[in-house]
PDB file of N, CA and C in Angstrom:
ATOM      1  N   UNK A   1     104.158  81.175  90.249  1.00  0.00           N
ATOM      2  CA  UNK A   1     105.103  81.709  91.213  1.00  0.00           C
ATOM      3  C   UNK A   1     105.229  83.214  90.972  1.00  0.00           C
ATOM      4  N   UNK A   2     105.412  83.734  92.006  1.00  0.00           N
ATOM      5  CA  UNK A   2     105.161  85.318  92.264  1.00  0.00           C
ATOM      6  C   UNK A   2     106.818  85.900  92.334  1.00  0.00           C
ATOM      7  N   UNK A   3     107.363  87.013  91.570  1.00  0.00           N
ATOM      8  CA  UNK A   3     108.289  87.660  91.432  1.00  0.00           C
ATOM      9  C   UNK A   3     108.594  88.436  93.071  1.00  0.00           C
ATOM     10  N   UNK A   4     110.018  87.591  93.809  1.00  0.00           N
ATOM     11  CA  UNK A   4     109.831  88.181  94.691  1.00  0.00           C
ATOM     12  C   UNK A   4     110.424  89.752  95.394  1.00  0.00           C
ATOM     13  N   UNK A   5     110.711  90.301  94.165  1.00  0.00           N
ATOM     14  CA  UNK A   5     110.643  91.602  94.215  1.00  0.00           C
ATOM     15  C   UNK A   5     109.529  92.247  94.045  1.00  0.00           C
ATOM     16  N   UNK A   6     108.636  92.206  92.551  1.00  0.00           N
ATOM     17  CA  UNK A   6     107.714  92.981  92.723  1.00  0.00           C
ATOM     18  C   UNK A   6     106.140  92.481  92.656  1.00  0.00           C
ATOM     19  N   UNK A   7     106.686  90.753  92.901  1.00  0.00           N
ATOM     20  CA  UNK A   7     105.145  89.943  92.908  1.00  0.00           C
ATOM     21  C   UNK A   7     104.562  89.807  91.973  1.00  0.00           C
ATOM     22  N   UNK A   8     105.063  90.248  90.503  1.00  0.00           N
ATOM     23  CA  UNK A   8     104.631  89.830  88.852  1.00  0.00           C
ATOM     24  C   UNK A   8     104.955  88.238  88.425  1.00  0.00           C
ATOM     25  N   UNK A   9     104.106  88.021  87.627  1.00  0.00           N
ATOM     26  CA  UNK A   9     104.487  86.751  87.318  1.00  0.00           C
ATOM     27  C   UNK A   9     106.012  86.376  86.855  1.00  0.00           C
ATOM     28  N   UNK A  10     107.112  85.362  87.255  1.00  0.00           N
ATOM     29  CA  UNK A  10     107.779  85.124  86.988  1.00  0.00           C
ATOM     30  C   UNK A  10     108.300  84.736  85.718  1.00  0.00           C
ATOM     31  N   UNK A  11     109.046  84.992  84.958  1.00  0.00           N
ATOM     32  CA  UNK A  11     109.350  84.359  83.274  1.00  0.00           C
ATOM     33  C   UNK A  11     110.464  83.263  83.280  1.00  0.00           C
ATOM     34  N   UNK A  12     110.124  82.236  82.956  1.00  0.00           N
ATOM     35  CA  UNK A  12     110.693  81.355  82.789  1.00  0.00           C
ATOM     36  C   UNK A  12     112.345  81.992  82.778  1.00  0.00           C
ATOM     37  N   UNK A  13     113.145  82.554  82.113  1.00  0.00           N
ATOM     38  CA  UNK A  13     114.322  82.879  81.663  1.00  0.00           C
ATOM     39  C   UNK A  13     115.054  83.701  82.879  1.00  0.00           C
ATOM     40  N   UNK A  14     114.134  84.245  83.827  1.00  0.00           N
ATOM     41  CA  UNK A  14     115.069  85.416  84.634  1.00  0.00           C
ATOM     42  C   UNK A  14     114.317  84.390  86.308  1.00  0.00           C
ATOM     43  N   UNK A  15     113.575  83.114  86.005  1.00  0.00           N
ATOM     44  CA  UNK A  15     113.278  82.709  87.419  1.00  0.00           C
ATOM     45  C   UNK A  15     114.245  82.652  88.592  1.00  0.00           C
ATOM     46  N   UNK A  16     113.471  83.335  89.535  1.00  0.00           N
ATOM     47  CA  UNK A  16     112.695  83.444  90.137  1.00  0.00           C
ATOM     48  C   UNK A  16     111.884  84.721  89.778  1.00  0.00           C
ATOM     49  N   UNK A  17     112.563  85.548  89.291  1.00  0.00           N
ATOM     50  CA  UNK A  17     112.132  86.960  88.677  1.00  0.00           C
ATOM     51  C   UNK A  17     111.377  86.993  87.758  1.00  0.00           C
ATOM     52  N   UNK A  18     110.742  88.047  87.446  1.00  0.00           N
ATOM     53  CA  UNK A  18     109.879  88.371  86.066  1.00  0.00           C
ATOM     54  C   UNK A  18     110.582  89.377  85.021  1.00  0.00           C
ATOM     55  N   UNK A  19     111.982  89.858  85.841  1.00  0.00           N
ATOM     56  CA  UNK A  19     112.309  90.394  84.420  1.00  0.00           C
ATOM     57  C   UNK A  19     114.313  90.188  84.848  1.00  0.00           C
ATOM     58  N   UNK A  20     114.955  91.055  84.368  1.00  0.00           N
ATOM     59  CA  UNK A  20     115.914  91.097  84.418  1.00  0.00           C
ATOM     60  C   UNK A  20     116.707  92.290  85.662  1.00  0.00           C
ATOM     61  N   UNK A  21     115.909  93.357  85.369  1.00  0.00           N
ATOM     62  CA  UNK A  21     115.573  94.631  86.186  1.00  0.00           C
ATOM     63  C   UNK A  21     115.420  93.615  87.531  1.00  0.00           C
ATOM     64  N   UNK A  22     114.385  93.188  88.073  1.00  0.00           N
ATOM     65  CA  UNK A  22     114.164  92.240  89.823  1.00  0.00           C
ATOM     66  C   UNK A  22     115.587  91.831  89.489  1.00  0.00           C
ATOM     67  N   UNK A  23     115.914  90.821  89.072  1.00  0.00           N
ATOM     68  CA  UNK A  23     116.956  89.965  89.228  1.00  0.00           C
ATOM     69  C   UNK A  23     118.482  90.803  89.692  1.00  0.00           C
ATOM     70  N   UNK A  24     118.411  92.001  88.849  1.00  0.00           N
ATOM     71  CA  UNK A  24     119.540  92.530  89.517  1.00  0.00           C
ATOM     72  C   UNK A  24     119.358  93.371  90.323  1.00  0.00           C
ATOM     73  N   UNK A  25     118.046  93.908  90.766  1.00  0.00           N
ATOM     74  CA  UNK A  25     117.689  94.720  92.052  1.00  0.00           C
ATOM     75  C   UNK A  25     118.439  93.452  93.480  1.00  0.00           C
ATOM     76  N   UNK A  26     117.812  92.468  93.195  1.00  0.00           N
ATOM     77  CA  UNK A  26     117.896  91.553  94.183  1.00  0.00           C
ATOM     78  C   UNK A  26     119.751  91.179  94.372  1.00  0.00           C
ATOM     79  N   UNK A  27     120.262  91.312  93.210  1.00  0.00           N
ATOM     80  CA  UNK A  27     121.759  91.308  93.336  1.00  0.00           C
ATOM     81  C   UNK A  27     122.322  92.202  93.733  1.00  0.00           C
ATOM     82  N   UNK A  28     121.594  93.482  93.609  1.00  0.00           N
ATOM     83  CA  UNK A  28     122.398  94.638  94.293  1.00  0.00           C
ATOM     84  C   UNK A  28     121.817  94.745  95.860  1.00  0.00           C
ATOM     85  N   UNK A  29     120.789  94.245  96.503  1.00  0.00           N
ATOM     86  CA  UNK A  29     121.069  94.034  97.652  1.00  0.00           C
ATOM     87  C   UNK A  29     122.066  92.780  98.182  1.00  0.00           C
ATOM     88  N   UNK A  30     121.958  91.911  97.594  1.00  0.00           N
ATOM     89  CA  UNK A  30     123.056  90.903  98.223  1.00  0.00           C
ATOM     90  C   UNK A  30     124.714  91.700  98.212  1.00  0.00           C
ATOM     91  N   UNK A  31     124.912  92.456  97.178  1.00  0.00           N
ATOM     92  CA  UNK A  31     125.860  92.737  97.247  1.00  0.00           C
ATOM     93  C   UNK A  31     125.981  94.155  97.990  1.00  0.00           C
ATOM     94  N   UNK A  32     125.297  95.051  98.665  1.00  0.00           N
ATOM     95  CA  UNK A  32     125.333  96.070  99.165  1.00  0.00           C
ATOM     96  C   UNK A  32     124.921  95.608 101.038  1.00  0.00           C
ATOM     97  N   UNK A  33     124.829  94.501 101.072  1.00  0.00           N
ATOM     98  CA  UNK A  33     124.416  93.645 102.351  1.00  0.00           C
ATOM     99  C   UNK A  33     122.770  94.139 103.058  1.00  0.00           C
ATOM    100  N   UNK A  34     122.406  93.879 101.888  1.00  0.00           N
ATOM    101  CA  UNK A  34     120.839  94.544 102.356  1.00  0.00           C
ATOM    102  C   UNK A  34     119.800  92.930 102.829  1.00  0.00           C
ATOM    103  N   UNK A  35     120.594  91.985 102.779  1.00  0.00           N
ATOM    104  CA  UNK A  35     120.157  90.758 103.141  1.00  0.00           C
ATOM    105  C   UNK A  35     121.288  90.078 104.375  1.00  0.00           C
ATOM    106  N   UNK A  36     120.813  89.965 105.334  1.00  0.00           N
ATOM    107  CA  UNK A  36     121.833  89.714 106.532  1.00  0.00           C
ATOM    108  C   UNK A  36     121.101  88.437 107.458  1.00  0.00           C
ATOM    109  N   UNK A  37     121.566  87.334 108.148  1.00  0.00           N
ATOM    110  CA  UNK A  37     120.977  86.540 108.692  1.00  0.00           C
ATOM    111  C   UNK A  37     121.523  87.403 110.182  1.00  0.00           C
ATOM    112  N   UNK A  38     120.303  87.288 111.366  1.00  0.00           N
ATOM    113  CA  UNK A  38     120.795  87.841 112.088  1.00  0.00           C
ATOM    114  C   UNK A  38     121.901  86.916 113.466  1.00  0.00           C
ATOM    115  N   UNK A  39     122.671  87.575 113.790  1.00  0.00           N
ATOM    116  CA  UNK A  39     123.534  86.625 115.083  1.00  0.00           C
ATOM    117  C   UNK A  39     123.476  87.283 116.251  1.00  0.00           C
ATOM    118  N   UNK A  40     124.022  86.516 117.070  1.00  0.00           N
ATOM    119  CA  UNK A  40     123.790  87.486 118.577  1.00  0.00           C
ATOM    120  C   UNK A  40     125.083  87.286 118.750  1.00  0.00           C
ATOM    121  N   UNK A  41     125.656  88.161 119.401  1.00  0.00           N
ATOM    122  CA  UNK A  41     127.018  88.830 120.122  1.00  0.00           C
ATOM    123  C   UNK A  41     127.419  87.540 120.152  1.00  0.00           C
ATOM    124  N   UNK A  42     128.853  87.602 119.453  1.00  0.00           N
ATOM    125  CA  UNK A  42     130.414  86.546 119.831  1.00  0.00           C
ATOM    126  C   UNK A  42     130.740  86.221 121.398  1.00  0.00           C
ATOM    127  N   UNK A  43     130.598  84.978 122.041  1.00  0.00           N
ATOM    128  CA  UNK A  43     130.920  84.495 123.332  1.00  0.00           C
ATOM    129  C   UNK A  43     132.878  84.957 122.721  1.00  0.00           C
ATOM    130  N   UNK A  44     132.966  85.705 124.134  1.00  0.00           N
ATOM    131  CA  UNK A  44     134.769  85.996 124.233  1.00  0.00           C
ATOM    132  C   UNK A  44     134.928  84.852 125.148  1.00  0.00           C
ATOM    133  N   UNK A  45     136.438  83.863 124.772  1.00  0.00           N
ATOM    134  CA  UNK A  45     136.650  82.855 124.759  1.00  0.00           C
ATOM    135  C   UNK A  45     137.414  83.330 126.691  1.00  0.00           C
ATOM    136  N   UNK A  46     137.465  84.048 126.844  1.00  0.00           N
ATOM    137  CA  UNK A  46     138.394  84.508 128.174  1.00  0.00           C
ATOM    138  C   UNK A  46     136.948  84.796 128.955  1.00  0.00           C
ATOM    139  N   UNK A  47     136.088  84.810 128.631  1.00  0.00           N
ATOM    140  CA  UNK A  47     135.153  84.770 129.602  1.00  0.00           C
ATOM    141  C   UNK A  47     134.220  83.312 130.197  1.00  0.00           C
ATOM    142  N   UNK A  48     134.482  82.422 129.209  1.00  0.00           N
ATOM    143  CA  UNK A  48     134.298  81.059 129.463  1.00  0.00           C
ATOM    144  C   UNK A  48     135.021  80.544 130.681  1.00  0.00           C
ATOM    145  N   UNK A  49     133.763  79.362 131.205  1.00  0.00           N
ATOM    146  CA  UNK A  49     134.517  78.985 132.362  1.00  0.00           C
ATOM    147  C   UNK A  49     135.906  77.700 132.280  1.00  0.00           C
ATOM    148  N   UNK A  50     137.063  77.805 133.128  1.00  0.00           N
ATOM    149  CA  UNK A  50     137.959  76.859 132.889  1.00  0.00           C
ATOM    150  C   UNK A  50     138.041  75.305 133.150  1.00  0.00           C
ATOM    151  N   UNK A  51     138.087  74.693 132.202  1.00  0.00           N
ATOM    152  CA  UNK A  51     138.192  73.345 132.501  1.00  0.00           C
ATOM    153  C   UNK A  51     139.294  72.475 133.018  1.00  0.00           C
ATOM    154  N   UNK A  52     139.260  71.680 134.103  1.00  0.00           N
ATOM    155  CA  UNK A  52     140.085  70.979 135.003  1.00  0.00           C
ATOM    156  C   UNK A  52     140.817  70.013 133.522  1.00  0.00           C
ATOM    157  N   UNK A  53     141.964  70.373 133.381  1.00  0.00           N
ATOM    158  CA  UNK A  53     142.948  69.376 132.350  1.00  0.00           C
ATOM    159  C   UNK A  53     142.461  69.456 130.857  1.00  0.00           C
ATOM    160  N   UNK A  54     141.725  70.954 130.762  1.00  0.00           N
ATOM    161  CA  UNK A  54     141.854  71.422 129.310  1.00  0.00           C
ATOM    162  C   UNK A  54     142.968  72.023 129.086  1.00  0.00           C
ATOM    163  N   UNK A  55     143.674  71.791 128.211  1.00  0.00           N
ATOM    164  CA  UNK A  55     144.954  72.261 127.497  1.00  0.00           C
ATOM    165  C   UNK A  55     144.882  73.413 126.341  1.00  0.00           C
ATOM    166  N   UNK A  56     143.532  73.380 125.671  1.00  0.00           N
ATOM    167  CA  UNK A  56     143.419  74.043 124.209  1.00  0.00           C
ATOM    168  C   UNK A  56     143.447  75.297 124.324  1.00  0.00           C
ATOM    169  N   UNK A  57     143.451  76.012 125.354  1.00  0.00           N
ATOM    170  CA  UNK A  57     143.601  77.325 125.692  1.00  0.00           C
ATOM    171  C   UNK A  57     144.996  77.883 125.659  1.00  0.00           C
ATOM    172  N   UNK A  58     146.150  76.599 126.152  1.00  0.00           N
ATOM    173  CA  UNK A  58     147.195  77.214 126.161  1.00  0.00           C
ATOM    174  C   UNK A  58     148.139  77.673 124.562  1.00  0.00           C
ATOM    175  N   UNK A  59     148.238  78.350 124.843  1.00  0.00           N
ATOM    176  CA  UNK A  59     149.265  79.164 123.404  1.00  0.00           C
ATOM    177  C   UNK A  59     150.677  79.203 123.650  1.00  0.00           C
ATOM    178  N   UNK A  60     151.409  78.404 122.723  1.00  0.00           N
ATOM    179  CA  UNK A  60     152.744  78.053 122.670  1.00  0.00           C
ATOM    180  C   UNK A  60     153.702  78.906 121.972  1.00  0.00           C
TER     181      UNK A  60
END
């Protein structure tokens, strides 16, 4: 298995990584949001069409 930062062989102790250095490169993108799944634009709930004897819209 290939280090998937820099594609070196992986070491048992830091797997998936080959050293310690990848392992926290790869943590400082998770934590700097350098890994993102992508989404498409939020449906706004007021633009949906209305349903005949839906209630869940109303706010009490």
């Amino acid at each position: 298995m290939a280090c998937p930062i820099c594609s070196k062989v992986t070491d048992q102790k830091y797997r998936p990584f080959c050293s310690k250095r990848c392992a926290d490169i790869d943590l400082a993108k998770w934590l700097g949001g350098g890994y993102s799944i992508p989404a498409s634009d939020e449906i706004d709930p007021e633009d949906l069409p209305e349903v005949e004897g839906d209630d869940s819209r109303l706010i009490n």
